[in-house]
N, C-alpha and C. Protein backbone atom coordinates (compact mmCIF):
# COMPACT_ATOMS: atom_id res chain seq x y z
N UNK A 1 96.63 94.63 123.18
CA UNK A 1 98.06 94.63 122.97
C UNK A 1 98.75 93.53 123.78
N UNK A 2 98.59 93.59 124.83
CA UNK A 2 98.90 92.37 125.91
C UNK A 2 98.87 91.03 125.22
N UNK A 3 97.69 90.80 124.53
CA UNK A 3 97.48 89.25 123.85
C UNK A 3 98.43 89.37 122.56
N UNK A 4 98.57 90.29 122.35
CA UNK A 4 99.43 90.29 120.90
C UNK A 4 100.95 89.80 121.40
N UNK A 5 101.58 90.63 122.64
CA UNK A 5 102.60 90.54 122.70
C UNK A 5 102.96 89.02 123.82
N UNK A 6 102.12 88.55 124.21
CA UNK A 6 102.09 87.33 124.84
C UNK A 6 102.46 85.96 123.97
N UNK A 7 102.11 85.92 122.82
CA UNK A 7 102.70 85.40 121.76
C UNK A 7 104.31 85.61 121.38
N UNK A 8 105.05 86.82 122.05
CA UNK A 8 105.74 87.01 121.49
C UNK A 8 107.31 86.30 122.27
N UNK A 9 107.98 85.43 121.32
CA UNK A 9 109.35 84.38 121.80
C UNK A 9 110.09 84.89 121.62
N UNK A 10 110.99 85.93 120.72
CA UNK A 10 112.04 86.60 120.04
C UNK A 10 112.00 88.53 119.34
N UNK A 11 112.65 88.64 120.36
CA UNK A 11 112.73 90.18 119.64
C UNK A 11 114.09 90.80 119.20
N UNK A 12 114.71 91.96 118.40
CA UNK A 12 115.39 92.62 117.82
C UNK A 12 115.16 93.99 117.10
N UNK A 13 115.59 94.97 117.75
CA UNK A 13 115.51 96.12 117.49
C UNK A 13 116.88 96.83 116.33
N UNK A 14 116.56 96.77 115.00
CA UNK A 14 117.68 97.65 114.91
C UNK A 14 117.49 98.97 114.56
N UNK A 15 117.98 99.89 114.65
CA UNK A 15 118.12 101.22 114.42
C UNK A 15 118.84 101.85 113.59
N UNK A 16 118.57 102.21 112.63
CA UNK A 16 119.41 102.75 111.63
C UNK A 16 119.32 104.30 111.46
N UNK A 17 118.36 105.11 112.04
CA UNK A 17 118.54 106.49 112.25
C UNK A 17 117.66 107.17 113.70
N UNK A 18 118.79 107.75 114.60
CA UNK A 18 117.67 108.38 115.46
C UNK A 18 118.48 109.69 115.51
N UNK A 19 117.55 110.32 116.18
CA UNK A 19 117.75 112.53 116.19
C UNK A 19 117.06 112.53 117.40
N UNK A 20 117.60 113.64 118.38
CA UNK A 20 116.97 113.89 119.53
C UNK A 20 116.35 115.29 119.44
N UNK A 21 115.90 116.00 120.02
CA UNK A 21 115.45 117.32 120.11
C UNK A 21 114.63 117.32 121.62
N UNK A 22 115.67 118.22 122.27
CA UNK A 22 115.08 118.23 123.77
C UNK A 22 115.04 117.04 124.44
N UNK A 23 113.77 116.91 125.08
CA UNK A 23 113.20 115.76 125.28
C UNK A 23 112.74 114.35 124.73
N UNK A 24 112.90 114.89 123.31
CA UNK A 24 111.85 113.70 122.26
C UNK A 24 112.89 113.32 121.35
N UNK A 25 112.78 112.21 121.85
CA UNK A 25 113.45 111.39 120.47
C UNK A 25 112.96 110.41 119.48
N UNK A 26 113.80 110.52 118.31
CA UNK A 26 113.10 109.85 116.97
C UNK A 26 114.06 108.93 116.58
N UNK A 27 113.40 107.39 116.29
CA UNK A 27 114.35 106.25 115.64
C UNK A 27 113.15 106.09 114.86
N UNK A 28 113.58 105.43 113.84
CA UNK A 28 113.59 104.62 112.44
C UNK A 28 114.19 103.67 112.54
N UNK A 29 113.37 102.26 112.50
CA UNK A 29 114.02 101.20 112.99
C UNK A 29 113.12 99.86 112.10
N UNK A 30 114.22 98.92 112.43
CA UNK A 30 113.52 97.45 111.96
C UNK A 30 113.06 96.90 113.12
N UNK A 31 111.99 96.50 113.44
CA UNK A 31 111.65 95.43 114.59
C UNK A 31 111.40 93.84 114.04
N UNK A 32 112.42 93.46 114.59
CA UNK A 32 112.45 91.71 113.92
C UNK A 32 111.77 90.98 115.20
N UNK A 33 110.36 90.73 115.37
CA UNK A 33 109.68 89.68 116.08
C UNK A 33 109.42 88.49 115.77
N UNK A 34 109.49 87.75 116.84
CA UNK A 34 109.30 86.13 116.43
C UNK A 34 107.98 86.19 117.25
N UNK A 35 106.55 85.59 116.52
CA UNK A 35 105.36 84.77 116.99
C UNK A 35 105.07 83.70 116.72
N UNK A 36 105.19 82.57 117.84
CA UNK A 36 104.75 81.30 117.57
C UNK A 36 105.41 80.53 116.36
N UNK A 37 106.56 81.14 116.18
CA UNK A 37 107.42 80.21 115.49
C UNK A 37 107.65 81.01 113.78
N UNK A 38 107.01 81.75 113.74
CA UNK A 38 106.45 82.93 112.71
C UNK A 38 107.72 84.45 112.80
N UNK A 39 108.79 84.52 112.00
CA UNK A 39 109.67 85.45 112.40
C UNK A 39 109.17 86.66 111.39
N UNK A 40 108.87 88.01 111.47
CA UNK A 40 108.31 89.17 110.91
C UNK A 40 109.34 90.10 110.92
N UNK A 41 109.34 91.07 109.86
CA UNK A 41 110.66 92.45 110.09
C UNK A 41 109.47 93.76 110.17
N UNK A 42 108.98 94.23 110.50
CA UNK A 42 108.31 95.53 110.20
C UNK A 42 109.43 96.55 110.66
N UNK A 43 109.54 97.70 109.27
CA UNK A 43 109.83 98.75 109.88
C UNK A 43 109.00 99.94 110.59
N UNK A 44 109.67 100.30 110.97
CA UNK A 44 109.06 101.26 112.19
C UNK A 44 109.79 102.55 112.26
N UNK A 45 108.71 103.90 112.89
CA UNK A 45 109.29 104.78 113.59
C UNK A 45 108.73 105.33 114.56
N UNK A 46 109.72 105.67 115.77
CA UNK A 46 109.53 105.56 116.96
C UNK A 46 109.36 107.13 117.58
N UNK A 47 108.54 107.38 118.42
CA UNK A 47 108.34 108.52 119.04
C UNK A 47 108.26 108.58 120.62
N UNK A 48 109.80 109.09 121.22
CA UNK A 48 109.85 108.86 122.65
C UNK A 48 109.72 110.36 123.95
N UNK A 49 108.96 110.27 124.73
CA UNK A 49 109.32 111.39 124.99
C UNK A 49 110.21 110.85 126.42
N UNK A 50 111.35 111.14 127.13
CA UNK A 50 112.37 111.02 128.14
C UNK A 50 112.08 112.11 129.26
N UNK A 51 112.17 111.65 130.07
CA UNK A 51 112.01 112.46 131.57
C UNK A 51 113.41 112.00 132.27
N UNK A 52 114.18 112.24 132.75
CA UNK A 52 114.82 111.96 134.04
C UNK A 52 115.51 110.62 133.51
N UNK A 53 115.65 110.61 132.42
CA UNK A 53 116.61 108.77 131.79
C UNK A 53 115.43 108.01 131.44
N UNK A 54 114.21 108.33 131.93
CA UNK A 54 113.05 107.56 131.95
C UNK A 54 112.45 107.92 130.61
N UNK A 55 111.59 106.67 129.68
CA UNK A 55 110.63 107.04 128.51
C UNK A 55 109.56 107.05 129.16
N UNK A 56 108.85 108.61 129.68
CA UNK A 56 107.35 108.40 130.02
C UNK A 56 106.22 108.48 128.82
N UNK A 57 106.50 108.68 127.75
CA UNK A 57 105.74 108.52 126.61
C UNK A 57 106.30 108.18 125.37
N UNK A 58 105.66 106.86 124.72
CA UNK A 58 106.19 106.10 123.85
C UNK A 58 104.82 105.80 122.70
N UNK A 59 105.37 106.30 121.27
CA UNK A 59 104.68 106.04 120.24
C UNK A 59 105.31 104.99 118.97
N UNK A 60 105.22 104.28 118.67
CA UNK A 60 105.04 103.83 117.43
C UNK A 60 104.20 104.10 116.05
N UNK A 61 105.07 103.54 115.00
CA UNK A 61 104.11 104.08 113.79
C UNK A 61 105.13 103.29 112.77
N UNK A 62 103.92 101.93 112.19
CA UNK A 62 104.13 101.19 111.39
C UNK A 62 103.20 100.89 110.23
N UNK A 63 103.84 100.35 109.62
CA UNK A 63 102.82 99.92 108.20
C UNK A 63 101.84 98.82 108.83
N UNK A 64 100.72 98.38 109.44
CA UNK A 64 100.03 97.43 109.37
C UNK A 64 99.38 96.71 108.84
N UNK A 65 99.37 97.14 107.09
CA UNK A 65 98.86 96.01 106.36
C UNK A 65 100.10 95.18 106.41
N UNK A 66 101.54 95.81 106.17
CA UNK A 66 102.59 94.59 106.16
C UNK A 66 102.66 94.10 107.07
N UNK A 67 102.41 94.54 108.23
CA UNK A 67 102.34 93.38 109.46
C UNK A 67 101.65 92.22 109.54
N UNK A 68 100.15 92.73 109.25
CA UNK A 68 99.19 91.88 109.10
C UNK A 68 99.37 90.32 108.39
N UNK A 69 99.40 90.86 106.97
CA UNK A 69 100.46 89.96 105.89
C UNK A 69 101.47 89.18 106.54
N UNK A 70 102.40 89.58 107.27
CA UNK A 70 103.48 89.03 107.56
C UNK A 70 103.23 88.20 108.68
N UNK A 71 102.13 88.52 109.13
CA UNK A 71 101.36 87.83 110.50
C UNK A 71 100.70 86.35 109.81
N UNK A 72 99.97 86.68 108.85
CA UNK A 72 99.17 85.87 108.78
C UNK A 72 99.89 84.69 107.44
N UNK A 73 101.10 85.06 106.72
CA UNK A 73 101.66 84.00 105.84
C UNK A 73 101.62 84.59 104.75
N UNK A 74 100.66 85.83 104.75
CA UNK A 74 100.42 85.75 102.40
C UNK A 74 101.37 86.90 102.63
């Protein structure tokens, strides 16, 4: 993950739906990354769990063939 995101020049999060419950919260979001000159939108949804203001556990969950694709040009 480290090498993936070491590539990374430009980021943007938008959010177009989140819901809390307790501790855990849920967004549905666009992540607009820029790699190496290469700008990508994957949507995403996000799984946080919050302690104390703090995210001590953080999930994602994206399409990765469209990433891939969008990674690689086709």
């Amino acid at each position: 993950m480290l090498d993936f995101l070491a590539a990374l020049q430009d980021q943007e999060w938008v959010v177009h739906r989140e819901t809390r419950l307790g501790n855990v919260v849920i967004n549905e979001r666009t992540d607009k990354l820029t790699f190496d000159g290469t700008s990508i939108e994957v949507l995403t949804a996000g799984v946080f769990e919050v302690v104390d203001g703090k995210i001590t556990f953080w999930r994602d969950y994206c399409d990765m063939q469209a990433l891939k694709e969008q990674m690689s040009g086709t």
